[in-house]
Structure formats: C-alpha cells, structure tokens
C-alpha atoms as a PDB file:
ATOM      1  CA  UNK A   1       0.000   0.000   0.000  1.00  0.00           C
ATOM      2  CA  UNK A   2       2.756   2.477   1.364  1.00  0.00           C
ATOM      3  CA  UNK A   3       4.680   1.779  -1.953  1.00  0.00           C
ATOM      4  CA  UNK A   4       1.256   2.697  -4.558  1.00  0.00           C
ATOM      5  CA  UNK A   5       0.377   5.688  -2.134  1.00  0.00           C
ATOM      6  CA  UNK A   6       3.940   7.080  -2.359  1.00  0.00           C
ATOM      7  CA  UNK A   7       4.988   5.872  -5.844  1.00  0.00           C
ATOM      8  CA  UNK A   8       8.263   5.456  -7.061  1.00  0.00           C
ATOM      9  CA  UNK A   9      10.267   7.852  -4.599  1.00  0.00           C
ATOM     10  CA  UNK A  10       9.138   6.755  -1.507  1.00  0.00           C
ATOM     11  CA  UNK A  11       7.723   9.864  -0.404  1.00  0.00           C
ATOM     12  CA  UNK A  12       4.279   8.578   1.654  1.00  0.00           C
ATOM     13  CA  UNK A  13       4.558  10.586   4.724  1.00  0.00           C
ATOM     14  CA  UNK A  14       0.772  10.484   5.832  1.00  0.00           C
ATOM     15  CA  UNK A  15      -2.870   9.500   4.882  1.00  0.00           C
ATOM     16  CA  UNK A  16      -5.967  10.873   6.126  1.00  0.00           C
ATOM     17  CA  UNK A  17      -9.377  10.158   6.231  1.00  0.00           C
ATOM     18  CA  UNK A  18     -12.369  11.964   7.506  1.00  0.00           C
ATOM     19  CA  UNK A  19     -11.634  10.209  10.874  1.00  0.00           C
ATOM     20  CA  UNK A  20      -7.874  10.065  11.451  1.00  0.00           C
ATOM     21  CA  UNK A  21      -4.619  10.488  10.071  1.00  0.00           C
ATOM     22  CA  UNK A  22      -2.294   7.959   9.602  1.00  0.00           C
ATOM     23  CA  UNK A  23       1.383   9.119  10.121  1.00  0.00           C
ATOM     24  CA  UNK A  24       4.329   6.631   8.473  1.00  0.00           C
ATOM     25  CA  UNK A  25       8.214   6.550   8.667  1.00  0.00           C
ATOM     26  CA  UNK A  26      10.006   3.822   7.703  1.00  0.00           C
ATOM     27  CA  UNK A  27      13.627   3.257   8.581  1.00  0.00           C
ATOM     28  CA  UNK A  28      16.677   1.940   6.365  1.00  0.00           C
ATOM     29  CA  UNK A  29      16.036  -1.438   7.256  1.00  0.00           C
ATOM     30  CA  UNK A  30      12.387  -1.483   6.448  1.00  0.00           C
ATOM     31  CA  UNK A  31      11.155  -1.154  10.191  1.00  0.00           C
ATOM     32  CA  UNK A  32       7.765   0.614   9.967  1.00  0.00           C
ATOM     33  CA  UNK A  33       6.112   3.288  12.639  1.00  0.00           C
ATOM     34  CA  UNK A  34       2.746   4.287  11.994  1.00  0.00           C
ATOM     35  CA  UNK A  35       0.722   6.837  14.438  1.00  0.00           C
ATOM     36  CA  UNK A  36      -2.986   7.451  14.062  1.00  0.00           C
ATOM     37  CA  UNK A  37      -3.917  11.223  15.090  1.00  0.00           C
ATOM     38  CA  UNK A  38      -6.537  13.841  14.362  1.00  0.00           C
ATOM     39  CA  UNK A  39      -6.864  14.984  10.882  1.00  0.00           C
ATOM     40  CA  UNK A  40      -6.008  18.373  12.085  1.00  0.00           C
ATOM     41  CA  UNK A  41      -2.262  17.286  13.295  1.00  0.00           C
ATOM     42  CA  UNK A  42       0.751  18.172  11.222  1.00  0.00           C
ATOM     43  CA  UNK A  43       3.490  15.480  10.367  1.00  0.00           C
ATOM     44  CA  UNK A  44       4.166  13.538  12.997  1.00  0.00           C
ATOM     45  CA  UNK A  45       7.134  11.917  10.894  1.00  0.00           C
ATOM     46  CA  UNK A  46      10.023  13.919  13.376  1.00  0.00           C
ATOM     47  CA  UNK A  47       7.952  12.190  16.089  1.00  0.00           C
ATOM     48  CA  UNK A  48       8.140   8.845  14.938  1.00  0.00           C
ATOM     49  CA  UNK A  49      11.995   9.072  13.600  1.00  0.00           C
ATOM     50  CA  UNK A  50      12.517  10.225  17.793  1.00  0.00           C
ATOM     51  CA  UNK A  51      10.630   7.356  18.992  1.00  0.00           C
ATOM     52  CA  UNK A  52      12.912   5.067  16.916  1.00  0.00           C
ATOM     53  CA  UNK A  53      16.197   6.276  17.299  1.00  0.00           C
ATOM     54  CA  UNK A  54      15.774   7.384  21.238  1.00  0.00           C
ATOM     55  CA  UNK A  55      13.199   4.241  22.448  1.00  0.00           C
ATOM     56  CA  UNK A  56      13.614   1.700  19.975  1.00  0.00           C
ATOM     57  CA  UNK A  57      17.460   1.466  19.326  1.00  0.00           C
ATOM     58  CA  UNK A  58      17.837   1.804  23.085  1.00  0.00           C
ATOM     59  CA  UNK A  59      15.565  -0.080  24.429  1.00  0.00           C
ATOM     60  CA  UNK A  60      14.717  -2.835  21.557  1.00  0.00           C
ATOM     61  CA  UNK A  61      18.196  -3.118  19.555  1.00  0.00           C
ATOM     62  CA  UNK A  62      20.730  -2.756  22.656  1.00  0.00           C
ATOM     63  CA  UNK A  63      18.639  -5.100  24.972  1.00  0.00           C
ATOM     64  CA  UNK A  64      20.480  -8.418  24.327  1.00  0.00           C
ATOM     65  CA  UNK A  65      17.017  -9.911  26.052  1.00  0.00           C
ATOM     66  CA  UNK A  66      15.308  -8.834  23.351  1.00  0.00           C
ATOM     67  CA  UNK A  67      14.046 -11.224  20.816  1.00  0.00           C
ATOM     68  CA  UNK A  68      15.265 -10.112  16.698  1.00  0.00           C
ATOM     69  CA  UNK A  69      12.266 -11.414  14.739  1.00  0.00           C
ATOM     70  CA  UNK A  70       8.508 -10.672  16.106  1.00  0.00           C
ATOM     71  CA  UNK A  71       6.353 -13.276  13.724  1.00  0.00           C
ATOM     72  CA  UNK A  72       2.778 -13.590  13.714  1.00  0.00           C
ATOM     73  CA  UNK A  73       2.385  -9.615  14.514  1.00  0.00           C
ATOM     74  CA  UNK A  74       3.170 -10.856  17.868  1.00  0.00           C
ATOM     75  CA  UNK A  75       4.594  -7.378  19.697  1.00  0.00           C
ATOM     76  CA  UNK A  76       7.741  -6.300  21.139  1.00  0.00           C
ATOM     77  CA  UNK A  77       6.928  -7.064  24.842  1.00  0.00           C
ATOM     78  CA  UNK A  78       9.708  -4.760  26.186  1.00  0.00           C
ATOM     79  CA  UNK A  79       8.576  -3.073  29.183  1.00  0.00           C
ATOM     80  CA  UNK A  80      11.357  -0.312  29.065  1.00  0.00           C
ATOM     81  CA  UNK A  81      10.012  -0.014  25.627  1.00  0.00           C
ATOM     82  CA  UNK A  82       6.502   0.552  26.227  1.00  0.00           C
ATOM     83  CA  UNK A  83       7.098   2.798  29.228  1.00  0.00           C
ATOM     84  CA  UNK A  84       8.951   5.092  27.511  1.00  0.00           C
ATOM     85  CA  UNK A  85       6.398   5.191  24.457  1.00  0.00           C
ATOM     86  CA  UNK A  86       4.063   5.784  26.968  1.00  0.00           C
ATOM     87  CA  UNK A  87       5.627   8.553  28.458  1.00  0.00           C
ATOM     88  CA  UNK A  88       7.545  10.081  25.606  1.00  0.00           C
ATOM     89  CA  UNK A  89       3.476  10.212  23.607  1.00  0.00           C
ATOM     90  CA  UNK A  90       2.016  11.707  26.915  1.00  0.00           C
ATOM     91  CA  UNK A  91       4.776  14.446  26.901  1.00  0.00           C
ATOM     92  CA  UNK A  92       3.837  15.571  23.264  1.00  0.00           C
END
C-alpha cells in the first residue's frame, strides 16, 4: 500500500481520512512506525523518527534480552520499551 500511495520515490509521509490520520516513517532497514492522530495534526514523521532512534534502538536493539524477529504480529513485549512510548506520547 505504502509503496502505490507514495509511488516510485518513496515519499508517503501520511494518509488521512475523515476520521484520522495515519502518520508513516520507515527506517533503512524497512522497520515501519505508523501513528494514528486527528486529521487536524501536522506530520508527525520527526515524532516517529525520535521514537525510533531514542526508544527503539535503546531499548529494543541494545537489549540483548530482546528477541530479533517478532512473527505472527506478535509485539515487542519490552517493558522499558513501552514505558517510555508511553511517556515520551504523553509528553507531546
């Protein structure tokens, strides 16, 4: 979907519908953040690029605990992870 939305340069960034908006990033080694928000709320793609690069690397990638693959849509499970989503999405 992100790929016909965005065509050949990659640029999808966000959808919206009359309900939401649906905010994307996608990282160099096709990890994928998506945020739903009010259709009034700009890019949240700064947001999600944070929440990678301060919450995921450190608590996802550097936890040797952590398991690599995540099949079945099962979830990350990290509780360091999740608490600092938590807070860091409170704090916006």
């Amino acid at each position: 979907m992100v790929r016909k939305l965005g065509g050949a340069d990659d640029a999808f960034i966000s959808y919206r519908t009359a309900q939401y908006k649906l905010h994307y990033y996608e990282t160099a080694s096709n990890l994928r953040f998506v945020m739903l928000t009010d259709i009034a709320t700009l890019s949240m793609r700064n947001v999600l690029h944070q929440i990678y690069i301060n919450l995921w690397v450190e608590y996802v990638v550097k936890n040797p605990l952590s398991p690599v693959k995540h099949k079945n849509g099962e979830g990350v499970r990290n509780e360091l992870f999740e608490l600092g989503l938590d807070q860091f999405v409170r704090g916006l």
